[in-house]
N, C-alpha and C. Protein backbone atom coordinates (compact mmCIF):
# COMPACT_ATOMS: atom_id res chain seq x y z
N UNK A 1 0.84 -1.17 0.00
CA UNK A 1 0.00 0.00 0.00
C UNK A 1 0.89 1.24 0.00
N UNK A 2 0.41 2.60 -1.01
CA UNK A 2 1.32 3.51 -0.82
C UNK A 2 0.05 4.37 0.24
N UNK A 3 1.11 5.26 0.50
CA UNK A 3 0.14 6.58 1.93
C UNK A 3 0.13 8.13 0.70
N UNK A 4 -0.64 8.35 0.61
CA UNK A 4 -0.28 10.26 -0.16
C UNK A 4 -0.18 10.87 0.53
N UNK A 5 1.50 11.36 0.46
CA UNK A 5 2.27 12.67 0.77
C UNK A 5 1.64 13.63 1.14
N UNK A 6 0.06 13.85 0.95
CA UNK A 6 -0.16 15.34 1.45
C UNK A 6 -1.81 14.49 2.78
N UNK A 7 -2.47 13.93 2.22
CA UNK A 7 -3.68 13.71 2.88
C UNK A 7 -3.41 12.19 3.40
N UNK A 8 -2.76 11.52 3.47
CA UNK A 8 -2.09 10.05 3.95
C UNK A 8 -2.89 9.29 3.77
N UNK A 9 -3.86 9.55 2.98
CA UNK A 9 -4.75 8.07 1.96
C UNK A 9 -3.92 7.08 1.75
N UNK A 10 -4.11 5.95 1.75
CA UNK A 10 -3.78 4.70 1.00
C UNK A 10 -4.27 3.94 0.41
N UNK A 11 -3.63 3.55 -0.51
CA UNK A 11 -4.26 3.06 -2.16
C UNK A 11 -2.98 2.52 -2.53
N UNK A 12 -3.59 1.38 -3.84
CA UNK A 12 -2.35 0.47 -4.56
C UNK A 12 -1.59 1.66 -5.21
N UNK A 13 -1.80 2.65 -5.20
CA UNK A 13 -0.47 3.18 -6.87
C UNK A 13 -1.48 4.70 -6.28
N UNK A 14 -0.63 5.38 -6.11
CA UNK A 14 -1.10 7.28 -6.53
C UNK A 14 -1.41 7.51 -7.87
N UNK A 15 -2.37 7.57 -8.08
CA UNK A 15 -3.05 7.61 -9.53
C UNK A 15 -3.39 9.83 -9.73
N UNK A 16 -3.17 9.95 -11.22
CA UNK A 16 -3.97 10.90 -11.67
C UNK A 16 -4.85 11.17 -10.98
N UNK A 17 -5.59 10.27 -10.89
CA UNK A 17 -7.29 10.53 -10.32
C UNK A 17 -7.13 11.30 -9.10
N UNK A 18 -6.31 10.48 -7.95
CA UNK A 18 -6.43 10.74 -6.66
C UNK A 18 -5.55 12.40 -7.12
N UNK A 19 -4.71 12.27 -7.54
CA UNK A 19 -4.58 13.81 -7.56
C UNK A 19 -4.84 14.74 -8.11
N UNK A 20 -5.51 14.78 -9.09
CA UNK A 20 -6.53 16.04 -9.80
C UNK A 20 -7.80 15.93 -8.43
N UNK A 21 -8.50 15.06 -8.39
CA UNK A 21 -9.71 15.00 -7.34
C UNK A 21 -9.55 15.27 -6.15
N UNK A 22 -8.42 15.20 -5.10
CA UNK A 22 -8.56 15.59 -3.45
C UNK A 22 -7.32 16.83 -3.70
N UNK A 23 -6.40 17.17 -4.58
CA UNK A 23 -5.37 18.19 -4.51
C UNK A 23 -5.55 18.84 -5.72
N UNK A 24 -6.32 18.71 -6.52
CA UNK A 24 -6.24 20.02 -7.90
C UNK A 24 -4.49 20.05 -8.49
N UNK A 25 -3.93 18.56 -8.43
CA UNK A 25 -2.99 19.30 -9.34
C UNK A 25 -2.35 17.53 -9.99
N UNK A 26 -1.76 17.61 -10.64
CA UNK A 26 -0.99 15.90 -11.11
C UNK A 26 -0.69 15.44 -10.22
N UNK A 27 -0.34 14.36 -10.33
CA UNK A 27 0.49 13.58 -10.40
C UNK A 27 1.52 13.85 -10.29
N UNK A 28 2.43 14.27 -11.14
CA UNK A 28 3.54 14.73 -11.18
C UNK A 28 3.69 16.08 -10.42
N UNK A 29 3.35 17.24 -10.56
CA UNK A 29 3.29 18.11 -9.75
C UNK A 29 3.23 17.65 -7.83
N UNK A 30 2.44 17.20 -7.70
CA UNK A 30 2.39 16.47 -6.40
C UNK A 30 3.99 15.55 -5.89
N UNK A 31 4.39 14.97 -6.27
CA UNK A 31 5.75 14.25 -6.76
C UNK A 31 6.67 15.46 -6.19
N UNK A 32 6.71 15.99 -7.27
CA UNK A 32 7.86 17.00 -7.58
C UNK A 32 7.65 18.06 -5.84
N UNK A 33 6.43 18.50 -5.82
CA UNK A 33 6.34 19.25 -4.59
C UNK A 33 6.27 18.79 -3.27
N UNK A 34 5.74 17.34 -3.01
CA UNK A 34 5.44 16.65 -1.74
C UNK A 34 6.92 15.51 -1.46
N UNK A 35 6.97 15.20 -2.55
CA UNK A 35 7.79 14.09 -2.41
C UNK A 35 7.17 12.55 -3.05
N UNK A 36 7.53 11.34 -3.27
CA UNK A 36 6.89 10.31 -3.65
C UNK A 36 5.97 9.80 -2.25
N UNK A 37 4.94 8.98 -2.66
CA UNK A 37 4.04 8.64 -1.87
C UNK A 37 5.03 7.71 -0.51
N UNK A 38 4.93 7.12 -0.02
CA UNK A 38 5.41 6.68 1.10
C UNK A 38 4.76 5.07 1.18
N UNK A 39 5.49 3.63 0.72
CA UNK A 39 5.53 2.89 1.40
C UNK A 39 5.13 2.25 1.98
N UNK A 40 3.90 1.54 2.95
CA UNK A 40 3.16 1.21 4.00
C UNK A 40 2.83 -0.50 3.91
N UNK A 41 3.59 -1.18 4.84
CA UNK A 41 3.38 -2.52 5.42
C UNK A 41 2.10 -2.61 6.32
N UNK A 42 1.15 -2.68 5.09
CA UNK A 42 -0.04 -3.05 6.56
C UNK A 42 0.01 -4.30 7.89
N UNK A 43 -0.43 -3.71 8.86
CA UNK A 43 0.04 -4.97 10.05
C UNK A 43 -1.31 -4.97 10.57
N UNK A 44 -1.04 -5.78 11.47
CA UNK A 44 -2.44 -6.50 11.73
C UNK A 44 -1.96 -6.42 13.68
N UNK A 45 -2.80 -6.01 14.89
CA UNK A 45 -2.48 -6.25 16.31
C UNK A 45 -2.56 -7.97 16.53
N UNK A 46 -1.61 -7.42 17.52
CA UNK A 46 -2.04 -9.54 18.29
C UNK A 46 -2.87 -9.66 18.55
N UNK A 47 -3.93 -8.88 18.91
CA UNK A 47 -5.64 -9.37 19.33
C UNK A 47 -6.41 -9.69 17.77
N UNK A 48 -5.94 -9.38 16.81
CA UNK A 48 -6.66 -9.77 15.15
C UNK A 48 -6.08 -10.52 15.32
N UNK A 49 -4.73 -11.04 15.10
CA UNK A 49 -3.80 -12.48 14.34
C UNK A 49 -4.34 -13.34 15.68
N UNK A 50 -4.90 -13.27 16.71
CA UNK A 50 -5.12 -14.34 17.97
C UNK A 50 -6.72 -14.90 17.87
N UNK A 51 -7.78 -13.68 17.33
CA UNK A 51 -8.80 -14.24 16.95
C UNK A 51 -8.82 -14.77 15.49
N UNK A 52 -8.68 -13.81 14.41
CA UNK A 52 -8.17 -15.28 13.55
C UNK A 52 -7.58 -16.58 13.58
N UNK A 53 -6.74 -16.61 14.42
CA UNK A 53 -6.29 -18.19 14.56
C UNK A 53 -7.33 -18.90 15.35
N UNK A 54 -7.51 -17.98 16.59
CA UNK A 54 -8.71 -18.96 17.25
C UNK A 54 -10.22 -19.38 16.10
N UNK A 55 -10.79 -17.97 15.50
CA UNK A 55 -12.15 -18.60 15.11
C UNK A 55 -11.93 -19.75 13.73
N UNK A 56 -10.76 -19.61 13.27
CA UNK A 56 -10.49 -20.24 12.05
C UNK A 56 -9.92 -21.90 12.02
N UNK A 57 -9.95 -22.06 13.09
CA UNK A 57 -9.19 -23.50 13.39
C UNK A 57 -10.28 -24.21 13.77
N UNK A 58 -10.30 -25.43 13.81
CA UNK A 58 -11.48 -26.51 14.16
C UNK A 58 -10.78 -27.26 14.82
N UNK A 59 -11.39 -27.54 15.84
CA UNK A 59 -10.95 -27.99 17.23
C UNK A 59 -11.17 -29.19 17.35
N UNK A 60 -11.07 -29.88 18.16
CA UNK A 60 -11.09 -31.63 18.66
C UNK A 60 -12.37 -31.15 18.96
N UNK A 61 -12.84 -30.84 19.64
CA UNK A 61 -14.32 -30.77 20.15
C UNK A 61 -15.45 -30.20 19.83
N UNK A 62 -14.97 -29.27 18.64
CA UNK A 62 -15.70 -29.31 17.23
C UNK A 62 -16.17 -30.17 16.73
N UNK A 63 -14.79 -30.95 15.81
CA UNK A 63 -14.94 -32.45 15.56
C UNK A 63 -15.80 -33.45 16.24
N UNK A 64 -15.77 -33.56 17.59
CA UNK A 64 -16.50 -34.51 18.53
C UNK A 64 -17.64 -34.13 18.29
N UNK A 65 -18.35 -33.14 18.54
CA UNK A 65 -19.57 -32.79 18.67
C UNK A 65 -20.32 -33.33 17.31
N UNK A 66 -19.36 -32.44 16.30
CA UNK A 66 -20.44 -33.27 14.65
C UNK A 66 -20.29 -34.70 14.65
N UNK A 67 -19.29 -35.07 15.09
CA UNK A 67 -19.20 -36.60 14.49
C UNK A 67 -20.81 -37.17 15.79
N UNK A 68 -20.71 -36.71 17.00
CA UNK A 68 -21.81 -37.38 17.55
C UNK A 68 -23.41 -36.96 17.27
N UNK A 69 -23.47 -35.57 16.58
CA UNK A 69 -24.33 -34.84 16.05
C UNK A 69 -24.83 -36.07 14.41
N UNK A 70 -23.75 -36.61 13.93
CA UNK A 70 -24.20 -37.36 12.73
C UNK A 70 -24.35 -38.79 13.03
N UNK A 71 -24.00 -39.17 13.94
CA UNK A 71 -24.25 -40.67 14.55
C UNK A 71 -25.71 -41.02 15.14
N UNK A 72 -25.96 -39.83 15.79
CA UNK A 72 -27.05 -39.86 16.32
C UNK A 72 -28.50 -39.47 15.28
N UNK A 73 -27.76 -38.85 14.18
CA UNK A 73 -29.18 -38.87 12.71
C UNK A 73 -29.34 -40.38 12.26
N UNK A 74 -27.57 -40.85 12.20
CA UNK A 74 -27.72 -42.33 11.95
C UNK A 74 -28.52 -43.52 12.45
N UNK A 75 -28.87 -42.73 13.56
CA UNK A 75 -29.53 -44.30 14.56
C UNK A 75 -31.04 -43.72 13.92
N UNK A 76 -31.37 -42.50 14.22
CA UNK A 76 -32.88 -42.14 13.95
C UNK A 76 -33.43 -42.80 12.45
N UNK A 77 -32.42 -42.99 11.57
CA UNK A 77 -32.81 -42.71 10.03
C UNK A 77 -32.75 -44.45 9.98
C-alpha cells in the first residue's frame, strides 16, 4: 500500500485521479512538490492475528460434537 504525501490516503499506486480529485494538481506536480508517496506494510495487532487463529481453526471438540451430532441422525434414520 502507498500513503499520499499530502492527505495520507492509501491506495495500490497514486493515480492521476487521486490527484486532480482531493489536490487540484498531477500527479507529477504532487511528486515534484510533496515528495513520492510513502511505502506502508499493513500490520495486523495480536488481538486480530489471535482471533483469527482462534475462530479459524477446528478444534477436537468441534470435531467430537459433529461426528456425535451425525451418529445420532444415523440411529434415527
Amino acid at each position: 500500500m502507498f500513503q499520499c504525501p499530502i492527505c495520507g490516503e492509501l491506495m495500490e499506486i497514486l493515480t492521476n485521479y487521486h490527484c486532480s480529485q482531493k489536490h487540484a494538481m498531477t500527479k507529477k506536480q504532487l511528486v515534484e512538490q510533496y515528495g513520492a508517496p510513502k511505502y506502508v506494510s499493513p500490520t495486523m495487532s495480536r488481538e486480530v492475528q489471535n482471533w483469527i487463529r482462534e475462530s479459524t481453526i477446528i478444534t477436537r471438540v468441534d470435531f467430537d460434537i459433529a461426528q456425535a451430532a451425525a451418529r445420532s441422525q444415523m440411529r434415527r434414520g
